[in-house]
PDB file of N, CA and C in Angstrom:
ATOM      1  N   UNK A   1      94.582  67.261  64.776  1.00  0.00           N
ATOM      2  CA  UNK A   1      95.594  68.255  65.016  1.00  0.00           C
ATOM      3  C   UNK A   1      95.616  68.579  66.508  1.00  0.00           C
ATOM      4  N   UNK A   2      96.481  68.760  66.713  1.00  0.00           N
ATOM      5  CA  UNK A   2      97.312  69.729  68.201  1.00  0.00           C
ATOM      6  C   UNK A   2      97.684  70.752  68.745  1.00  0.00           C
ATOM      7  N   UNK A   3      97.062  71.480  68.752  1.00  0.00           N
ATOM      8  CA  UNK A   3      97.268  73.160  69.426  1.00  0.00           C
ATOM      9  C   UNK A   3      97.959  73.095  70.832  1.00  0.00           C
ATOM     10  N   UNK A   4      99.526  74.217  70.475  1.00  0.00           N
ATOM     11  CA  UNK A   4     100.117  74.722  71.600  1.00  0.00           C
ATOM     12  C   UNK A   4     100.279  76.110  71.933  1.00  0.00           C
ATOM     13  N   UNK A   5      99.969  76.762  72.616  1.00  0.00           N
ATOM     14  CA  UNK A   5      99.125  78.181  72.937  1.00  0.00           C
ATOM     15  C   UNK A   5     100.088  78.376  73.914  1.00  0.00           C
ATOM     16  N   UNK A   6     101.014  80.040  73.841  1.00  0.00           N
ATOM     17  CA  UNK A   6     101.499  80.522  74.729  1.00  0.00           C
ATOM     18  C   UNK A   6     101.070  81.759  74.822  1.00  0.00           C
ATOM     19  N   UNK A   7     100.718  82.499  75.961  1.00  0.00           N
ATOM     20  CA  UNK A   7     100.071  83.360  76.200  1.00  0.00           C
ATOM     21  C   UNK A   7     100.774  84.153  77.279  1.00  0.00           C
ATOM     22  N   UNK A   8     101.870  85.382  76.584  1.00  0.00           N
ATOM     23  CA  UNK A   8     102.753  86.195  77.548  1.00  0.00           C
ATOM     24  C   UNK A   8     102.190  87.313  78.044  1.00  0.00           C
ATOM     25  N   UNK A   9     102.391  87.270  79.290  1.00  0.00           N
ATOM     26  CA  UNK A   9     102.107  88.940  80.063  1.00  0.00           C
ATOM     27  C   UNK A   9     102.968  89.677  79.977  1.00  0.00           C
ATOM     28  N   UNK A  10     102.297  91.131  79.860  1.00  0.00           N
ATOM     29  CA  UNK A  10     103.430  92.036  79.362  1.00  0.00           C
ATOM     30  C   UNK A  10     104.877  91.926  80.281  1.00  0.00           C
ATOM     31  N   UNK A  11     105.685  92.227  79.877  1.00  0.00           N
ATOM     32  CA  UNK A  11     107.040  91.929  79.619  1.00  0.00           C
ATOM     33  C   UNK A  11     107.923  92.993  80.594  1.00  0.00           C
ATOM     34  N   UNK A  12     108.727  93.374  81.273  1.00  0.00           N
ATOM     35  CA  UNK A  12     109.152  94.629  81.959  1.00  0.00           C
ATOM     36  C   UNK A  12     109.586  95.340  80.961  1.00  0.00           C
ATOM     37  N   UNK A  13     110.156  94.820  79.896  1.00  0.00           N
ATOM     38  CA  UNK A  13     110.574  95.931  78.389  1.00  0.00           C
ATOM     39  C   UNK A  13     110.161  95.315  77.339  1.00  0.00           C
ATOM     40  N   UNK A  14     108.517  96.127  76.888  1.00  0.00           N
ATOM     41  CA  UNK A  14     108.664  95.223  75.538  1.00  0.00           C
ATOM     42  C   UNK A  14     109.091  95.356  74.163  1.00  0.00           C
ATOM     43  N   UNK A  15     109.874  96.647  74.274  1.00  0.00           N
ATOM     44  CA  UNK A  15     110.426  96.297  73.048  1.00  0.00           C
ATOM     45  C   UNK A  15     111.565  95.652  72.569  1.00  0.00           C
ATOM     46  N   UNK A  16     112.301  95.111  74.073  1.00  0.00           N
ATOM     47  CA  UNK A  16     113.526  94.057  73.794  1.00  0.00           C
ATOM     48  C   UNK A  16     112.172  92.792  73.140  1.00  0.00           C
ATOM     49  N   UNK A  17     111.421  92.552  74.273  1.00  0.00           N
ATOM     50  CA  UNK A  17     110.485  91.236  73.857  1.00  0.00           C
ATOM     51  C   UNK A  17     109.964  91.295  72.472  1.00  0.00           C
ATOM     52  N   UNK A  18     109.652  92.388  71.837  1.00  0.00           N
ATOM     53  CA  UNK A  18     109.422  91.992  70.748  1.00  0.00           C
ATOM     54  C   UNK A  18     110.563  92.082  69.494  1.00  0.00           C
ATOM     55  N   UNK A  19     111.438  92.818  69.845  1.00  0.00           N
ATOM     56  CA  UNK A  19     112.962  92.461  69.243  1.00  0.00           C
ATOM     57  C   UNK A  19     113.492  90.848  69.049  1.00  0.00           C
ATOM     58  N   UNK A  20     113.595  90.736  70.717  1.00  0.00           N
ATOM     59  CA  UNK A  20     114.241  89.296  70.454  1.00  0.00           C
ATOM     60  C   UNK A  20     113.367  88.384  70.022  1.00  0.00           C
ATOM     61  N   UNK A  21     112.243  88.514  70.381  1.00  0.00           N
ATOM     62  CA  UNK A  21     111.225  87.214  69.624  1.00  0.00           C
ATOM     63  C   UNK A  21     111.102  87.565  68.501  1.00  0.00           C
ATOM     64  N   UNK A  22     111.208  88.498  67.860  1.00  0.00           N
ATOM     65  CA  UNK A  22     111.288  88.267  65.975  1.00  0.00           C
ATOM     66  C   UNK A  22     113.205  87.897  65.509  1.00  0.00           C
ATOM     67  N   UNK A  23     113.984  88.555  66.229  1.00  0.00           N
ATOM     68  CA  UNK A  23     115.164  88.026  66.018  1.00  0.00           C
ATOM     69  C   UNK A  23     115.919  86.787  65.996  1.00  0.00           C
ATOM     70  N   UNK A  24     115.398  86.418  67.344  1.00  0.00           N
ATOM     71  CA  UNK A  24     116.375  85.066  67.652  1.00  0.00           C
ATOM     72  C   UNK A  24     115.537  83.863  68.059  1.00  0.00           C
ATOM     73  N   UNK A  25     113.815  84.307  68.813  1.00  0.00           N
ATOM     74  CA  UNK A  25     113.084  83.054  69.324  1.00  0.00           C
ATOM     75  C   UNK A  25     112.367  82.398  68.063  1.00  0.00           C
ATOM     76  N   UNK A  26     112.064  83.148  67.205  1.00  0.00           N
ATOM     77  CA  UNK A  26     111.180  82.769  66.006  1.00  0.00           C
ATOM     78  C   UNK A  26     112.178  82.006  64.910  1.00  0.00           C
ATOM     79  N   UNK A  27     113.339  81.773  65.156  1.00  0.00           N
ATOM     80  CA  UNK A  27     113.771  81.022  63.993  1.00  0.00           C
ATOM     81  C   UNK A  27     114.669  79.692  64.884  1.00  0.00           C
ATOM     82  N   UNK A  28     114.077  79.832  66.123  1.00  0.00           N
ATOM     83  CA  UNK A  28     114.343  79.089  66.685  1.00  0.00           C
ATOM     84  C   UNK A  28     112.950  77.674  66.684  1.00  0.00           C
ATOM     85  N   UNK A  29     111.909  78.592  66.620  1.00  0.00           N
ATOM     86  CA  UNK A  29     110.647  78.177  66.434  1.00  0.00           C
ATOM     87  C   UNK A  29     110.699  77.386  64.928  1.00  0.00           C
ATOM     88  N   UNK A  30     110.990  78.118  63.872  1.00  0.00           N
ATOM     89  CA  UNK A  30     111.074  77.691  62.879  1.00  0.00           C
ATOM     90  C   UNK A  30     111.319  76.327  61.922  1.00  0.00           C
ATOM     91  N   UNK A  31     112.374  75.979  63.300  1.00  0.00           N
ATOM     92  CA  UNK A  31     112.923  74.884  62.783  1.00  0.00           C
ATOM     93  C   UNK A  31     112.601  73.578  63.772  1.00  0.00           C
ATOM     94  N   UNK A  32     111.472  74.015  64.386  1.00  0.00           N
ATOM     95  CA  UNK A  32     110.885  72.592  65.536  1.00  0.00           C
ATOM     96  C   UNK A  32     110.267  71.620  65.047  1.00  0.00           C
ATOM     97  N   UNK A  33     111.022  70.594  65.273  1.00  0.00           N
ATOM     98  CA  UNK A  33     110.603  69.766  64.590  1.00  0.00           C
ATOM     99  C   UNK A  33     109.468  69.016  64.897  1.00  0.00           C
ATOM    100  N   UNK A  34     108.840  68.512  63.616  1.00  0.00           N
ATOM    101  CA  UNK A  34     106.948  68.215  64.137  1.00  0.00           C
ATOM    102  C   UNK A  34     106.104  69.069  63.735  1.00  0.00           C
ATOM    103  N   UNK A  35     106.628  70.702  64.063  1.00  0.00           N
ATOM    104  CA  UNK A  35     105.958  71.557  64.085  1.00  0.00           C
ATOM    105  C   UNK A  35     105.228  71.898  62.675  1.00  0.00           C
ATOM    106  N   UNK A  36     103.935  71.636  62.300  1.00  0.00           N
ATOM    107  CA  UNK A  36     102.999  71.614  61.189  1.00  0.00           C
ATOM    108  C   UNK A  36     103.036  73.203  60.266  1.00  0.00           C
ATOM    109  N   UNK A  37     102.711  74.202  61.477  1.00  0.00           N
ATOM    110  CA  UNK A  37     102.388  75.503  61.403  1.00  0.00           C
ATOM    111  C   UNK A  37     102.358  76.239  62.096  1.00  0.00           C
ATOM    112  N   UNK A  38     102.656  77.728  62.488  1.00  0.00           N
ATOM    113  CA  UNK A  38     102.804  78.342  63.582  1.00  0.00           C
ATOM    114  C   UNK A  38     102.446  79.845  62.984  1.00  0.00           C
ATOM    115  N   UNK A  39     101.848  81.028  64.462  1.00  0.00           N
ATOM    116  CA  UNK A  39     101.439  81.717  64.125  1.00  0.00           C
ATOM    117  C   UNK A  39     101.609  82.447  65.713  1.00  0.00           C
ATOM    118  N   UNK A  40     102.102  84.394  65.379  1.00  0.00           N
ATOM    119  CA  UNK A  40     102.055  84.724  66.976  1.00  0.00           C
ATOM    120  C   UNK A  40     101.368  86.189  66.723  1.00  0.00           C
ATOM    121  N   UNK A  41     101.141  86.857  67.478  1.00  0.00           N
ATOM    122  CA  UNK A  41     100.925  88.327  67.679  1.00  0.00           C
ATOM    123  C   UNK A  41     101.519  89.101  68.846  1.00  0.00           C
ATOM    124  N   UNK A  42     101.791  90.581  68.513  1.00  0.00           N
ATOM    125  CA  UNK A  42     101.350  91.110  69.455  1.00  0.00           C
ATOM    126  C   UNK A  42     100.995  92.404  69.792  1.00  0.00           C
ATOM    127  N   UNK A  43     100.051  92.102  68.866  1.00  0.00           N
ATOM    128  CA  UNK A  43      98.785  92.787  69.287  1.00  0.00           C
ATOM    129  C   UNK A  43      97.207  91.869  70.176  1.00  0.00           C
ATOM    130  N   UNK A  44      97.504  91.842  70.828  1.00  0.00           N
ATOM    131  CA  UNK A  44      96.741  91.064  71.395  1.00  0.00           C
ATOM    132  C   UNK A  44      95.598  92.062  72.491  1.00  0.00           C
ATOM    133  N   UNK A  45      93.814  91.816  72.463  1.00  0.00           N
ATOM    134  CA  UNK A  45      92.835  92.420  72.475  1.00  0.00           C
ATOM    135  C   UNK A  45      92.266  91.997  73.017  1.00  0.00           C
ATOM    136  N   UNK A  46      91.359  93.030  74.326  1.00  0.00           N
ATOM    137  CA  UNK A  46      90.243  92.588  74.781  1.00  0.00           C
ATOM    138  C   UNK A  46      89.023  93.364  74.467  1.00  0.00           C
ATOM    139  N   UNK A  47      87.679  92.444  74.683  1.00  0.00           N
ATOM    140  CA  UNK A  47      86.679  93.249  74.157  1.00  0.00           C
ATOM    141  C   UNK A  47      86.398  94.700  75.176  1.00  0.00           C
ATOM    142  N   UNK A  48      86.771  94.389  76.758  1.00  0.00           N
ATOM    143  CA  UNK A  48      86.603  95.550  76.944  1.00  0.00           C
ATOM    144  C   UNK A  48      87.511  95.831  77.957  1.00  0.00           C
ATOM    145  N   UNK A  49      88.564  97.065  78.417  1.00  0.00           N
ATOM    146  CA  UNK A  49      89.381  96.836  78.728  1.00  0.00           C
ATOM    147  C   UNK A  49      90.998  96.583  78.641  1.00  0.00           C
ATOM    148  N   UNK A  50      91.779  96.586  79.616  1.00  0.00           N
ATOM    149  CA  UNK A  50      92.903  95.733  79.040  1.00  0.00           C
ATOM    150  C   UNK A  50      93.270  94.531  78.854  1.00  0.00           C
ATOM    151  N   UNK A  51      94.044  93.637  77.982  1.00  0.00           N
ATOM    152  CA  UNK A  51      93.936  92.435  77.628  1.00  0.00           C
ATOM    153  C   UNK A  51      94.932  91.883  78.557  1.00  0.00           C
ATOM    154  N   UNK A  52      94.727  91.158  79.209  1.00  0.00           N
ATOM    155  CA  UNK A  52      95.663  90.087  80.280  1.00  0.00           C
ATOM    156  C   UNK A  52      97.143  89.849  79.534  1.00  0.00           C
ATOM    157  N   UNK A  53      96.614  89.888  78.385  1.00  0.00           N
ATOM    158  CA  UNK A  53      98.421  89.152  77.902  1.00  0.00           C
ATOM    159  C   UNK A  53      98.697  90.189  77.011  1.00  0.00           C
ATOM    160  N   UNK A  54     100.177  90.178  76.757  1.00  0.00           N
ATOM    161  CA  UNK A  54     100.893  90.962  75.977  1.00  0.00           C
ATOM    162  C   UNK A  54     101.073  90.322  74.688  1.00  0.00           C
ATOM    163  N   UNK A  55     101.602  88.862  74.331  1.00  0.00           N
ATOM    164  CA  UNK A  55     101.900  88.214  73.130  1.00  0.00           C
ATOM    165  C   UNK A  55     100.868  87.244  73.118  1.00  0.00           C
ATOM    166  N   UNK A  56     100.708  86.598  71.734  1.00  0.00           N
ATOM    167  CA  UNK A  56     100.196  85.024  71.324  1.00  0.00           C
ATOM    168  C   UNK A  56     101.057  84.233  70.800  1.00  0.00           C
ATOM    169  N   UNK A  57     101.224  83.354  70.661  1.00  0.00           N
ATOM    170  CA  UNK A  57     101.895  82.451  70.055  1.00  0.00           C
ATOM    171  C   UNK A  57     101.312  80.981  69.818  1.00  0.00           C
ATOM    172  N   UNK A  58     101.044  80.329  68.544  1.00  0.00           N
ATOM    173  CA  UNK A  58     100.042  79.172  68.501  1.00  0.00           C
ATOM    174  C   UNK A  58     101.149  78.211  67.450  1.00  0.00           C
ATOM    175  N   UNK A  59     101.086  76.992  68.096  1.00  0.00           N
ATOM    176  CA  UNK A  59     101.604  76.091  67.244  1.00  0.00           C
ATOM    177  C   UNK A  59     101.082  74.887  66.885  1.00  0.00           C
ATOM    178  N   UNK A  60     100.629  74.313  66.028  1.00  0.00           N
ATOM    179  CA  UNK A  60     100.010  73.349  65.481  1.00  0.00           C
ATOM    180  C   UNK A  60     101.065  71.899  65.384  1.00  0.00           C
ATOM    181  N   UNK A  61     100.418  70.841  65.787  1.00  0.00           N
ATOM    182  CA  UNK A  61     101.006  69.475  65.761  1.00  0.00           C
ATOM    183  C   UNK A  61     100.249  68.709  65.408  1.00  0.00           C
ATOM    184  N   UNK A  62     100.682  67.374  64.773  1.00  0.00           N
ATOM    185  CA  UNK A  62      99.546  66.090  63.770  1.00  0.00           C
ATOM    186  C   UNK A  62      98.957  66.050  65.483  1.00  0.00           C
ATOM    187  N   UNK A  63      99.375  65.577  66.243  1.00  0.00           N
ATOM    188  CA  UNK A  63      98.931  65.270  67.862  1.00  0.00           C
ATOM    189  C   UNK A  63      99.160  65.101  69.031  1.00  0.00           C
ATOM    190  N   UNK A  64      98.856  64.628  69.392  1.00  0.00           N
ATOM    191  CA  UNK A  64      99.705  64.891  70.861  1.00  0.00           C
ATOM    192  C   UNK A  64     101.051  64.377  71.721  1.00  0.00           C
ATOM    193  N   UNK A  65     101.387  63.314  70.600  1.00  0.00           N
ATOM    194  CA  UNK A  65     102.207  62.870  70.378  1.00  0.00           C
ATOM    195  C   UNK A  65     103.634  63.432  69.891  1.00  0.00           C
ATOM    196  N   UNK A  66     103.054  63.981  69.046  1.00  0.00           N
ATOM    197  CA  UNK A  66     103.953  65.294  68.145  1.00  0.00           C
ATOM    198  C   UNK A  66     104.523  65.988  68.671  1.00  0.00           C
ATOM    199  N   UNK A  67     103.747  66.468  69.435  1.00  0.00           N
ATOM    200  CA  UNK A  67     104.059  67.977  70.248  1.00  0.00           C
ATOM    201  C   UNK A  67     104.415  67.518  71.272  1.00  0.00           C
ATOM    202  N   UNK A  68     104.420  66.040  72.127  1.00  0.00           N
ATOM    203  CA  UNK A  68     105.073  66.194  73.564  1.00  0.00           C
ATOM    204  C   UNK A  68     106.714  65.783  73.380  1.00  0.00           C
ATOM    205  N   UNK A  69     106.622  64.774  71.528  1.00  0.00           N
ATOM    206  CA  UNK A  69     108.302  64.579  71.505  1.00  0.00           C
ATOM    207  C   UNK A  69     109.033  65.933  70.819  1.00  0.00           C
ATOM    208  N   UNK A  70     108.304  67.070  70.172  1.00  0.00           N
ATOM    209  CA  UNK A  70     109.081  67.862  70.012  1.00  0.00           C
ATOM    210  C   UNK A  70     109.465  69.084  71.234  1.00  0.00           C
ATOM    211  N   UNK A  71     108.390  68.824  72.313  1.00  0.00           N
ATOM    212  CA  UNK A  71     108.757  69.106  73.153  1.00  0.00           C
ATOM    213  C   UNK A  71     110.170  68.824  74.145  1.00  0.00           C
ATOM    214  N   UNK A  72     110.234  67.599  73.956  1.00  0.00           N
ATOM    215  CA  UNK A  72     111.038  67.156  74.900  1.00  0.00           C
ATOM    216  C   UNK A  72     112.251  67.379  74.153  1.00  0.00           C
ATOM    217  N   UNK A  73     112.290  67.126  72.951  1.00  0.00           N
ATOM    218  CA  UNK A  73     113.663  66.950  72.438  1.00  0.00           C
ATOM    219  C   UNK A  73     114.466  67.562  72.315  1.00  0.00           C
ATOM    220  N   UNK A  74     116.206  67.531  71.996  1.00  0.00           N
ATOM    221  CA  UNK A  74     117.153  68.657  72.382  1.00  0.00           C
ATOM    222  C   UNK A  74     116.426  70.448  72.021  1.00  0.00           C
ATOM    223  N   UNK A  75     116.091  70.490  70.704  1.00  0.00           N
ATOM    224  CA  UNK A  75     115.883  71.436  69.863  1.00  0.00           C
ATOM    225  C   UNK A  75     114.503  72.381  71.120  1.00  0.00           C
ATOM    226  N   UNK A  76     113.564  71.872  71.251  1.00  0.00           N
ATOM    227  CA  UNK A  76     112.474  71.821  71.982  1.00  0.00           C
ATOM    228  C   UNK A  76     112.809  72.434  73.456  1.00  0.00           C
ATOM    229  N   UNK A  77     113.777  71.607  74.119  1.00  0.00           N
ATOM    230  CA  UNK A  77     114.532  72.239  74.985  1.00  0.00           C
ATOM    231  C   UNK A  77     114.871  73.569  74.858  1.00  0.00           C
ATOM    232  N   UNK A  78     115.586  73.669  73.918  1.00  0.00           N
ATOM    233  CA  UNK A  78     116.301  75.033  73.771  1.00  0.00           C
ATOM    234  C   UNK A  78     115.159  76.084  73.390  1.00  0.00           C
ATOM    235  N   UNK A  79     114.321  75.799  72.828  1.00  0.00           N
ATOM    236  CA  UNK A  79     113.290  76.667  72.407  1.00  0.00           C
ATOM    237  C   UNK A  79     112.109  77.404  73.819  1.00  0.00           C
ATOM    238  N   UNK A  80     112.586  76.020  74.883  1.00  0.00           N
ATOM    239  CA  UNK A  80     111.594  77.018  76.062  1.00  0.00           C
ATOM    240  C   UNK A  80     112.224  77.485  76.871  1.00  0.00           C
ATOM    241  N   UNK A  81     114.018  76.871  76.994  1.00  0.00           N
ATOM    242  CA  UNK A  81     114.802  77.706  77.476  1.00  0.00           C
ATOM    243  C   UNK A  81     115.036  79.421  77.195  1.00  0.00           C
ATOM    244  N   UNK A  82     114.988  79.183  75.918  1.00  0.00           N
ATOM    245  CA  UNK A  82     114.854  80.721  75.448  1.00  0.00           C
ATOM    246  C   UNK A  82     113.992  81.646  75.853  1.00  0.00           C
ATOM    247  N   UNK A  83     112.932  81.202  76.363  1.00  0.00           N
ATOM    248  CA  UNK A  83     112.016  82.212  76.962  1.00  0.00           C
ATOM    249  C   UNK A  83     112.609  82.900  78.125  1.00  0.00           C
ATOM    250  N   UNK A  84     112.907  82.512  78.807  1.00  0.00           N
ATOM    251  CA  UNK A  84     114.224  83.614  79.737  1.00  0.00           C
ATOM    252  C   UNK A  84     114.659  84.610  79.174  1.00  0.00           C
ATOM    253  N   UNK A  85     115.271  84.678  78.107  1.00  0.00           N
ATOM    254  CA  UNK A  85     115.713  85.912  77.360  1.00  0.00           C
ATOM    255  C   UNK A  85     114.473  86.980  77.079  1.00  0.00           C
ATOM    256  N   UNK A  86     113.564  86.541  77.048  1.00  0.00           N
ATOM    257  CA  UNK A  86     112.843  88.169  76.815  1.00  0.00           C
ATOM    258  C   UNK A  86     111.400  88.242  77.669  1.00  0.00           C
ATOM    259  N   UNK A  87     110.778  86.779  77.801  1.00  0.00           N
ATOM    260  CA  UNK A  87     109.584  86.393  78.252  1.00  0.00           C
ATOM    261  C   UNK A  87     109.838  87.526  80.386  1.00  0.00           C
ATOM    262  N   UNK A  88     110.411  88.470  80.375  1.00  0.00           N
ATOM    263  CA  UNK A  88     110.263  88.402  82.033  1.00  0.00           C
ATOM    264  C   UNK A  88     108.704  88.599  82.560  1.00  0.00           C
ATOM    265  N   UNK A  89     107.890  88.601  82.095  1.00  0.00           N
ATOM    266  CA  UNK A  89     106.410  88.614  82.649  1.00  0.00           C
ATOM    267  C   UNK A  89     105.885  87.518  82.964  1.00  0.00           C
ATOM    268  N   UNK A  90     106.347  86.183  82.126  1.00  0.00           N
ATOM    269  CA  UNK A  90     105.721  84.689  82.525  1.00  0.00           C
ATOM    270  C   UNK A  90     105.228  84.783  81.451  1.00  0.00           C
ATOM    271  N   UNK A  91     105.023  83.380  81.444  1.00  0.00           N
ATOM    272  CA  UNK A  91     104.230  82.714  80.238  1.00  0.00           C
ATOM    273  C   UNK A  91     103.243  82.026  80.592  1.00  0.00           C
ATOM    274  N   UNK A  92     102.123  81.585  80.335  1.00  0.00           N
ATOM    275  CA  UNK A  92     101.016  80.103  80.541  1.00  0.00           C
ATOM    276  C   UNK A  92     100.912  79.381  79.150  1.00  0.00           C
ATOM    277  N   UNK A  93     100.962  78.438  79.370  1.00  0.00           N
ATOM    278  CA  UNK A  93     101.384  77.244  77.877  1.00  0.00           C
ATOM    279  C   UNK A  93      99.901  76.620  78.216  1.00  0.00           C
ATOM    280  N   UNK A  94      99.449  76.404  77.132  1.00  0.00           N
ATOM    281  CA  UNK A  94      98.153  75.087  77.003  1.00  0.00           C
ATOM    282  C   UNK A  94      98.759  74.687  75.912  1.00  0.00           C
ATOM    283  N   UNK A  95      97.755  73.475  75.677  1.00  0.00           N
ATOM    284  CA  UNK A  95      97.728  72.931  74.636  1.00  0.00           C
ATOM    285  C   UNK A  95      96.174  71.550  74.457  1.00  0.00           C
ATOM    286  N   UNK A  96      95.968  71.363  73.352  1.00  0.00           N
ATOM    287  CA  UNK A  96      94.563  70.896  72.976  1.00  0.00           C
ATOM    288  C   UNK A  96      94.576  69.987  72.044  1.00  0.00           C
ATOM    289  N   UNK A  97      93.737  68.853  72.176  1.00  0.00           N
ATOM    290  CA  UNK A  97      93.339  68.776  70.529  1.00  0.00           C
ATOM    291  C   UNK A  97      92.657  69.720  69.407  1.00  0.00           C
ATOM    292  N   UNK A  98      92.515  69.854  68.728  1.00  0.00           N
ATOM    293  CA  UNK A  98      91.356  70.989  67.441  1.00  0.00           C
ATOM    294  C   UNK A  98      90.206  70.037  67.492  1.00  0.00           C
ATOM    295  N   UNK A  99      89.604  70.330  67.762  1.00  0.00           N
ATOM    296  CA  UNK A  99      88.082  69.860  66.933  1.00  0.00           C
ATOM    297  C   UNK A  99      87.297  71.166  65.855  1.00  0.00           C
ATOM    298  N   UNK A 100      87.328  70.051  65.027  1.00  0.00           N
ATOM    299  CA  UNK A 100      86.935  71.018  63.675  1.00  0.00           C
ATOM    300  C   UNK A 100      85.760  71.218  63.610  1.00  0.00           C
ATOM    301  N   UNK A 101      84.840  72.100  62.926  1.00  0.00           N
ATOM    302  CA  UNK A 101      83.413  72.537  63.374  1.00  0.00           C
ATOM    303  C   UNK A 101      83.306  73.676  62.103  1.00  0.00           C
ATOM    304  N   UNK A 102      81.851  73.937  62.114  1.00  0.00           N
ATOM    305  CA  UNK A 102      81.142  74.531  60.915  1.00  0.00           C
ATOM    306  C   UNK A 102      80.489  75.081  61.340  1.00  0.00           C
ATOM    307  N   UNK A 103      80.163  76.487  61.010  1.00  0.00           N
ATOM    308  CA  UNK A 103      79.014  77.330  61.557  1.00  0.00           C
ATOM    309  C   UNK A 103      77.859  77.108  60.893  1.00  0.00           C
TER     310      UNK A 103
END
């Protein structure tokens, strides 16, 4: 699997940001294709302190493969274009393989 991790700083208004990202970015998300599973917050926590970022957002892909053609593709496009609309703090994107593990 393939982890894609966006990690927003707070926002100049966040309650448009969290308006429009449950309104219009998340069903935009919805329908990406490739996309395995997805998951965001925002409530987002530090152990001590304030937390650097305002949102999470995690998306899962078979690999890396996955995720760089649903990246690229029309749909994919439009989906990071959209971050303009509410993202005004910036974003930082990673992304990983999973390595799976057992405590």
């Amino acid at each position: 699997m393939h982890k894609l991790v966006v990690l927003y700083s707070k926002p100049a208004d966040p309650d448009h940001f969290r308006d429009y990202y449950v309104t219009n970015h998340l069903p935009l998300i919805m329908n990406w294709p490739g996309l395995l599973a997805w998951r965001y917050s925002f409530d987002v926590a530090a152990p001590t302190g304030e937390a650097p970022y305002f949102a999470v957002f995690e998306g899962d892909f078979a690999d890396a493969a996955a995720m760089a053609a649903a990246r690229a593709s029309p749909h994919g496009q439009r989906v990071a274009a959209d971050a303009a609309n509410y993202a005004t703090g910036g974003a930082v994107v990673i992304h990983y393989p999973v390595q799976d593990g057992t405590g």
